[in-house]
N, C-alpha and C. Protein backbone atom coordinates (compact mmCIF):
# COMPACT_ATOMS: atom_id res chain seq x y z
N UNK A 1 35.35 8.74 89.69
CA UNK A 1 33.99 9.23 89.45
C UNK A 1 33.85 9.76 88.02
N UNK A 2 34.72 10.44 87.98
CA UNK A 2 34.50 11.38 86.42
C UNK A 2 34.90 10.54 84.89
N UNK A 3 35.71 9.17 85.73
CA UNK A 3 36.16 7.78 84.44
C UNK A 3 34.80 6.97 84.44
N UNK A 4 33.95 7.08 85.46
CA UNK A 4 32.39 6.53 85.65
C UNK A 4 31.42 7.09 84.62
N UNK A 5 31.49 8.28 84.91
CA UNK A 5 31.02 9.02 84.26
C UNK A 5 30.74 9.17 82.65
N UNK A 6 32.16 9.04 82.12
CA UNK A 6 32.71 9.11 81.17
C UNK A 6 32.43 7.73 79.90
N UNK A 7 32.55 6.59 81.09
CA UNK A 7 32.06 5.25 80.62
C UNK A 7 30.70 5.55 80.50
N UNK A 8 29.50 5.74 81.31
CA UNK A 8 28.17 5.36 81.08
C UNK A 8 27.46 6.34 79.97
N UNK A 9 28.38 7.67 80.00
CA UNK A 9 28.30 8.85 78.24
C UNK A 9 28.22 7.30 77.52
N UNK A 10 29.28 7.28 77.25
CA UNK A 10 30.02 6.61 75.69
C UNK A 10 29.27 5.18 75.72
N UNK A 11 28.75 4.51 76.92
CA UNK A 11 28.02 3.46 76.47
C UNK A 11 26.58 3.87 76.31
N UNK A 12 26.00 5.22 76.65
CA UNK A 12 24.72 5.39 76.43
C UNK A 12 24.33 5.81 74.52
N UNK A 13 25.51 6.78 74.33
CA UNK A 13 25.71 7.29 72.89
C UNK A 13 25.90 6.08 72.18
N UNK A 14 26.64 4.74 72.47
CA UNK A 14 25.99 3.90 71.38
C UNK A 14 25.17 3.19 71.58
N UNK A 15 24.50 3.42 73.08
CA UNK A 15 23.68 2.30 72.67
C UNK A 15 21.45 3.33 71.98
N UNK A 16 21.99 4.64 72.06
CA UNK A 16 21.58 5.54 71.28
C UNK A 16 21.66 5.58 69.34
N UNK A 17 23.09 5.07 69.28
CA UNK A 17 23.16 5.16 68.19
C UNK A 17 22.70 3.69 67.49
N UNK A 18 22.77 2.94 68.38
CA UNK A 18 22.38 0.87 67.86
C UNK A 18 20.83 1.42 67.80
N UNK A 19 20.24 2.08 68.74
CA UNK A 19 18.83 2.05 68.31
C UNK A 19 18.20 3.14 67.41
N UNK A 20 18.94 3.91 66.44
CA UNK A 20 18.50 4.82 66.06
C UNK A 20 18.95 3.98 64.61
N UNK A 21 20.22 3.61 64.31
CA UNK A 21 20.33 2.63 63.07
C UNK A 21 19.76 1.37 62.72
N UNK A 22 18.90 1.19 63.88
CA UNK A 22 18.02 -0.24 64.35
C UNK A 22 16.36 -0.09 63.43
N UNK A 23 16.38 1.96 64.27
CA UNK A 23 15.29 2.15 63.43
C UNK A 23 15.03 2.50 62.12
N UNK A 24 16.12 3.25 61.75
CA UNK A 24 16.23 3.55 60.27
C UNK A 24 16.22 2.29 59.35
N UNK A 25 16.55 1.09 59.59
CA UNK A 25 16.39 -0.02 58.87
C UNK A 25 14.87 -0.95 59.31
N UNK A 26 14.58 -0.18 60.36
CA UNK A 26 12.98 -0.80 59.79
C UNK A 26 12.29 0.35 59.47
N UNK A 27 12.48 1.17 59.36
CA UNK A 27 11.68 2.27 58.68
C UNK A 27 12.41 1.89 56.82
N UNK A 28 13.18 2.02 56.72
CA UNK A 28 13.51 1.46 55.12
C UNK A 28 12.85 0.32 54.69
N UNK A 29 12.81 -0.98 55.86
CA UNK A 29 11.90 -2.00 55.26
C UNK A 29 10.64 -1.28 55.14
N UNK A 30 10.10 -1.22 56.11
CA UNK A 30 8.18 -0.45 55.80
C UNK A 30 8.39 0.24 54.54
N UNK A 31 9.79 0.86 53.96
CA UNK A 31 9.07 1.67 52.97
C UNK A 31 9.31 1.20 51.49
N UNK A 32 10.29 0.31 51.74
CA UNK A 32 10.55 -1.04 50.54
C UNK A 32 9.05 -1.93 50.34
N UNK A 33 8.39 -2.08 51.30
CA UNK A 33 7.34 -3.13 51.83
C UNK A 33 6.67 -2.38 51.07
N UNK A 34 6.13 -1.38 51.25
CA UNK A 34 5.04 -0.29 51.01
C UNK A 34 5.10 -0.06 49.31
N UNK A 35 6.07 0.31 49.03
CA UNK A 35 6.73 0.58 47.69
C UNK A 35 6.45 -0.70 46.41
N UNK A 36 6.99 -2.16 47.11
CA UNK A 36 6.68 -3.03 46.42
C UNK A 36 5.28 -3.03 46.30
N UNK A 37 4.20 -3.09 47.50
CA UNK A 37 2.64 -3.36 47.36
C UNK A 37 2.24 -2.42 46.18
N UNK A 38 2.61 -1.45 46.38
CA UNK A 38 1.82 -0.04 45.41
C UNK A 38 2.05 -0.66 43.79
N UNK A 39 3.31 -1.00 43.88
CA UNK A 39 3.65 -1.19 42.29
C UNK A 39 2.86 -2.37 41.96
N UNK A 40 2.71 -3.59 42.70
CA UNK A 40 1.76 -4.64 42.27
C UNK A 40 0.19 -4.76 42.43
């Protein structure tokens, strides 16, 4: 129970961390995107 446990932590924390580095790289595009428009 507590090796159950232990597994569905550690697969939730990355699959926490795949979507949090998922978002930071489209939040960097929008602001690359954004950045280029302004300058042209």
């Amino acid at each position: 129970m507590s090796l159950f446990f232990m597994y569905s932590f550690v697969l939730s924390r990355l699959w926490r961390k795949k979507i949090a580095i998922r978002l930071l790289l489209y939040i960097q595009d929008n602001v690359t995107l954004i950045v280029f428009l302004n300058k042209n």
